[in-house]
Protein backbone atom coordinates (compact mmCIF):
# COMPACT_ATOMS: atom_id res chain seq x y z
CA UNK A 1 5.09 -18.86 5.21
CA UNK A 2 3.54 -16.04 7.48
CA UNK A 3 1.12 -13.93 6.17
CA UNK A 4 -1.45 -11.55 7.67
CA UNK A 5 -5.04 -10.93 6.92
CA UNK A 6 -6.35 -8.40 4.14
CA UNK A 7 -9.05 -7.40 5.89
CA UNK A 8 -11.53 -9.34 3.55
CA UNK A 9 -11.86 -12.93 3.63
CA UNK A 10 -11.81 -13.05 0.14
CA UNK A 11 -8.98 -11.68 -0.65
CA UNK A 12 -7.35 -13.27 1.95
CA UNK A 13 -8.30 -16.33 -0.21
CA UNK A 14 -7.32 -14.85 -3.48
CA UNK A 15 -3.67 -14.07 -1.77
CA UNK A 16 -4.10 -17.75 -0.11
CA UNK A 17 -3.32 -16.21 3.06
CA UNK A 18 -3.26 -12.27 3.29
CA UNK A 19 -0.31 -10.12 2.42
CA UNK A 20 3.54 -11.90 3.29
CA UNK A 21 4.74 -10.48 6.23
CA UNK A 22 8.68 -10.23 4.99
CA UNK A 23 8.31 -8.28 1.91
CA UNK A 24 7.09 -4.89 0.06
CA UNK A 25 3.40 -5.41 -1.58
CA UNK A 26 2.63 -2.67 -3.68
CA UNK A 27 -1.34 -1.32 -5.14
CA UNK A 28 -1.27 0.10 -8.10
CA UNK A 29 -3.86 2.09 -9.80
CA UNK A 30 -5.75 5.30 -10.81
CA UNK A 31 -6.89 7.98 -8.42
CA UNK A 32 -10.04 7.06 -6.83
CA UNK A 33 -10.27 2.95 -7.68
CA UNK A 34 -9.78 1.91 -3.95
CA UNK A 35 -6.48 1.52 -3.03
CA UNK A 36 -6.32 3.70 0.33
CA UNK A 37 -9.52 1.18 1.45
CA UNK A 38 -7.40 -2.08 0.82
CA UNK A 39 -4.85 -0.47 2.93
CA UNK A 40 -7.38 1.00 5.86
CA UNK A 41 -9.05 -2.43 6.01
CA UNK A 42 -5.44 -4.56 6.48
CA UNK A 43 -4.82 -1.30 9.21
CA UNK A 44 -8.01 -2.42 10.90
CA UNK A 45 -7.48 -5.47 10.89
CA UNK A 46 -4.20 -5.44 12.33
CA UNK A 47 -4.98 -3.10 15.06
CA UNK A 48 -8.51 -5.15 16.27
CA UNK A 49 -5.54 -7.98 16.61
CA UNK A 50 -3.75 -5.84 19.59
CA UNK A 51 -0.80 -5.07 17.27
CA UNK A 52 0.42 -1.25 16.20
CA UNK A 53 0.69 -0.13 12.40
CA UNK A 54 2.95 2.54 11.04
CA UNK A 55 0.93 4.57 8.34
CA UNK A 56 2.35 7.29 6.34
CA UNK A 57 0.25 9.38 4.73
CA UNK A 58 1.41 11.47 2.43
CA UNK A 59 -1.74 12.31 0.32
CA UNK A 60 -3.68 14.14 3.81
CA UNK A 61 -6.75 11.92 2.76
CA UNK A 62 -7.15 9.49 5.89
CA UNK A 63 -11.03 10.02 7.02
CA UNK A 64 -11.46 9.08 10.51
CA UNK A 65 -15.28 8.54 9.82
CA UNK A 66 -14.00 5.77 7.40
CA UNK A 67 -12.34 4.00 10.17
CA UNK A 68 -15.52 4.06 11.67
CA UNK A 69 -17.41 2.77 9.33
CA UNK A 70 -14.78 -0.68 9.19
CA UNK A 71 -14.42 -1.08 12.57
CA UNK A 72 -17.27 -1.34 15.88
CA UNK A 73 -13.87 -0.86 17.69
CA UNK A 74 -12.81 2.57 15.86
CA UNK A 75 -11.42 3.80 19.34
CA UNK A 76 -9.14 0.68 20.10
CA UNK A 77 -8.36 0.82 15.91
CA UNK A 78 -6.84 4.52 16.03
CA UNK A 79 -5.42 4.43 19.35
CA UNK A 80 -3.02 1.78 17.34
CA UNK A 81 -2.69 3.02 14.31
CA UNK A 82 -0.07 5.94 14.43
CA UNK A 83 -0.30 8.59 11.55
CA UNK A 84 2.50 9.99 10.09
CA UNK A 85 1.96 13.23 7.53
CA UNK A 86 4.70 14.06 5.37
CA UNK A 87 4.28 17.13 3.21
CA UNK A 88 7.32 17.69 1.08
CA UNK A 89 9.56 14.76 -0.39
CA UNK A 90 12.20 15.49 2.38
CA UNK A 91 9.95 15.45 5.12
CA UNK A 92 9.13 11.67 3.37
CA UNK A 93 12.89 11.29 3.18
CA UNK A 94 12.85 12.00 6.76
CA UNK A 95 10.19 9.95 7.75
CA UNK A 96 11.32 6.93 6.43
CA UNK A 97 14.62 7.22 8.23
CA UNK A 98 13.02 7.10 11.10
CA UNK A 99 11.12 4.15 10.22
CA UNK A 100 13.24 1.45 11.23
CA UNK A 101 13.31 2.89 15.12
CA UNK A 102 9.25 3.05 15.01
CA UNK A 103 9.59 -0.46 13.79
CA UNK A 104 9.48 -1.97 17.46
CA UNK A 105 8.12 -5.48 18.28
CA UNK A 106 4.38 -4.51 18.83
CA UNK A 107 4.27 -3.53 15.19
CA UNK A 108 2.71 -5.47 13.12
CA UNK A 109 2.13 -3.55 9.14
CA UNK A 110 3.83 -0.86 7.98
CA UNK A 111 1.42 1.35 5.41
CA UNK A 112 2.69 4.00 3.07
CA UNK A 113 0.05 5.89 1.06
CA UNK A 114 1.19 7.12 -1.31
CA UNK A 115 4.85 6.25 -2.32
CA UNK A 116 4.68 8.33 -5.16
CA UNK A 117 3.32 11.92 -4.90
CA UNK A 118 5.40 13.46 -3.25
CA UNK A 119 8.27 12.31 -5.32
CA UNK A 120 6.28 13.18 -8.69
CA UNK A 121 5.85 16.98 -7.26
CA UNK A 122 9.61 16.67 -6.04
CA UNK A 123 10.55 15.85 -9.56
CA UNK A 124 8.88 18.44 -11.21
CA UNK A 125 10.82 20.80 -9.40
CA UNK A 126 13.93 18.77 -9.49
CA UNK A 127 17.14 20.21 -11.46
CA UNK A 128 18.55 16.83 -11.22
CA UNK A 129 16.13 13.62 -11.66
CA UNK A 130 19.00 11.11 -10.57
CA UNK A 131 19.27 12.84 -7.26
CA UNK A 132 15.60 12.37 -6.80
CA UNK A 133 15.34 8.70 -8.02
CA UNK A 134 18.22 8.03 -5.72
CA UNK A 135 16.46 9.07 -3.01
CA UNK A 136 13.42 7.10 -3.73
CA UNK A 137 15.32 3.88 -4.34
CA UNK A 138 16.94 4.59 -0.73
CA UNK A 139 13.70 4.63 0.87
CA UNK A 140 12.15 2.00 -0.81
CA UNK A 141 15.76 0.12 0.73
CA UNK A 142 15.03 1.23 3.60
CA UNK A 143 11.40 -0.08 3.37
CA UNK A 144 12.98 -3.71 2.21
CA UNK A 145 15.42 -3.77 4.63
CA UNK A 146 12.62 -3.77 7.67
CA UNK A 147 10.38 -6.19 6.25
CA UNK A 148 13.33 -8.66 6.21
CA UNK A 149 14.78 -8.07 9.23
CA UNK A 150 11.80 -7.51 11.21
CA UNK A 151 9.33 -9.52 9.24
CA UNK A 152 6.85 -6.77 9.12
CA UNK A 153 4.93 -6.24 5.96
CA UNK A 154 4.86 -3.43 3.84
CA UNK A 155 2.00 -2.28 2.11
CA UNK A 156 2.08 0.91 -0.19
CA UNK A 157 0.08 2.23 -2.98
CA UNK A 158 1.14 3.54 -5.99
CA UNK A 159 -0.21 6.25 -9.04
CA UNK A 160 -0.03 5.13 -12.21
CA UNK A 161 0.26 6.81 -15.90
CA UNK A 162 -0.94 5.86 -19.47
CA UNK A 163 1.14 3.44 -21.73
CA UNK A 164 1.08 5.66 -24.46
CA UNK A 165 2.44 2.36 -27.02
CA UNK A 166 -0.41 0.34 -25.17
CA UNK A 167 -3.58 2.55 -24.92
CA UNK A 168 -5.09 -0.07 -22.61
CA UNK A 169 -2.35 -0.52 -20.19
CA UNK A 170 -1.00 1.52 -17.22
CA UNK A 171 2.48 1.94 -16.02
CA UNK A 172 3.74 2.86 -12.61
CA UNK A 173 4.87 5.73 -11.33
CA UNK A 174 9.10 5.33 -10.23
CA UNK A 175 8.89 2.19 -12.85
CA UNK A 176 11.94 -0.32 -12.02
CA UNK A 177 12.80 0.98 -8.55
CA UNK A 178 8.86 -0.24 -7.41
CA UNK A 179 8.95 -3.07 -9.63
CA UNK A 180 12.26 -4.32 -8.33
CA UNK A 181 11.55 -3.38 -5.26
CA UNK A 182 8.43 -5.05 -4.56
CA UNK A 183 7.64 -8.89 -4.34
CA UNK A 184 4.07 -8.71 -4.67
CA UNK A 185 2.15 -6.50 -7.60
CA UNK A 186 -1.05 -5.58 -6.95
CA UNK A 187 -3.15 -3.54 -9.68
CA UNK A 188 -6.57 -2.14 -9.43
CA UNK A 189 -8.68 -1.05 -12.05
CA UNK A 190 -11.91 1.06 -12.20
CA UNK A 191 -15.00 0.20 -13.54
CA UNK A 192 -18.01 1.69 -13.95
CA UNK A 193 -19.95 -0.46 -11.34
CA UNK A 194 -17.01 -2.05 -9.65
CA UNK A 195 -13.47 -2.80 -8.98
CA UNK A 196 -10.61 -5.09 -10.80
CA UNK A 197 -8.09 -6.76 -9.08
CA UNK A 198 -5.32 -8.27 -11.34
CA UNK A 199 -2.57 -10.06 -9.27
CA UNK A 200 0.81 -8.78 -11.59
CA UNK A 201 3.67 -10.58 -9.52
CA UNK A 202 4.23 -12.62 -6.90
CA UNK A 203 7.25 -14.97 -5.56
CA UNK A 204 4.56 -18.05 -5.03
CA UNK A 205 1.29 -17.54 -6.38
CA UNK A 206 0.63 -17.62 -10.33
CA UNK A 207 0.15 -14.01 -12.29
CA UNK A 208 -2.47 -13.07 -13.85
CA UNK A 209 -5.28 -14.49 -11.50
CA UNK A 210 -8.15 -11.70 -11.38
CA UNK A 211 -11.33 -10.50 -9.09
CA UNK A 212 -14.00 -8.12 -8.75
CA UNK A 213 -15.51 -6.16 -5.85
CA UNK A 214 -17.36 -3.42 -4.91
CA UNK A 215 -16.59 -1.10 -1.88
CA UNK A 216 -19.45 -0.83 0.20
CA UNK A 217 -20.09 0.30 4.05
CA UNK A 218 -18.33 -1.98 6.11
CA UNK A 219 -15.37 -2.48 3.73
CA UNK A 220 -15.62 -4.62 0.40
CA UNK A 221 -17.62 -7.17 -0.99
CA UNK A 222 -16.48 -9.98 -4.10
CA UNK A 223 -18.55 -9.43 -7.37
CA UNK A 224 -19.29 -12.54 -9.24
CA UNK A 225 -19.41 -13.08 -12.81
């Protein structure tokens, strides 16, 4: 099975491999516990490789000087890495229609960051919530459809909410459709000193298996113990 590097040789480890290239891999987690810097350091890593990635940024929070910090080769790194800014949910809807024509042979990861917000502020607005989820479950289709056909991973992060029944769980944001939708469940959690890593699903590697690390300078570092 292909796979392609995390960006950390660690993880790459913990995933036996890096990320699958055929399928949607989705970060999950609360604002601020590291998710965008799992998905810049796979983006480096792709681009120092010679290959293009497709990243759709939807939250406006993409620091050049943090591309900077991962990478000796920043220029090379975001002469490949083409940004895409969507700031309403039907510029997203737009966006990822176009996706599949971006999605040329030099591509090699496909980023979305976040899938969620703009859909949460669309469906706060929204007279009709089906409408809305249908739209998301068509882009997440959409999203499926390339990473099968084109064997071009998809990473995306998602927000999460309390479990109100289960004080010390999170849930999702867009629930089934992400669940469903994605072979590969990644969850982070925030700690005081560090970072959790709790592997939720995958199609070949056992649930439940857990790490630490800390984001530092040039990327992130394993915490042991």
């Amino acid at each position: 099975m292909t796979k392609v590097s995390s960006g950390a040789d660690f993880l790459d480890l913990f995933l036996e491999g890096g990320y699958d290239t055929d399928i949607i891999t989705t970060i999950y987690g609360p604002s601020g516990s590291g998710k965008t810097n799992l998905c810049l350091l796979a983006a480096v890593r792709m681009a120092e490789s010679g290959k293009k990635v497709l990243f759709v940024d939807t939250e406006g929070g993409i620091a050049v000087e943090r591309i900077k910090q991962l990478s000796s080769r920043h220029e090379d790194v975001l002469q490949r890495i083409m940004f895409l800014n969507p700031v309403t949910f039907e510029d997203q809807k737009a966006i990822f229609g176009g996706l599949k024509m971006l999605a040329v042979d030099d591509v090699g990861l496909i980023i979305v960051d976040s899938i969620s917000m703009l859909y949460r502020l669309e469906l706060s607005q929204a007279e009709e919530v089906y409408d809305v989820n249908s739209a998301l479950g068509k882009q997440l289709a959409q999203l499926v459809e390339i990473a099968r056909t084109k064997n071009i991973p998809v990473l995306i992060t998602n927000q999460v909410y309390a479990d109100f029944e289960r004080k010390d769980k999170v849930k999702m944001v867009g629930g089934d459709l992400l669940k469903y939708g994605s072979k590969c469940l990644l969850e982070v959690q925030k700690f005081n000193s560090c970072r959790g890593l709790i592997l939720r699903k995958h199609r070949s590697l056992p649930e439940g298996r857990e790490l630490k690390f800390k984001i530092v300078g040039m990327g992130i570092e394993e915490v042991c113990g």
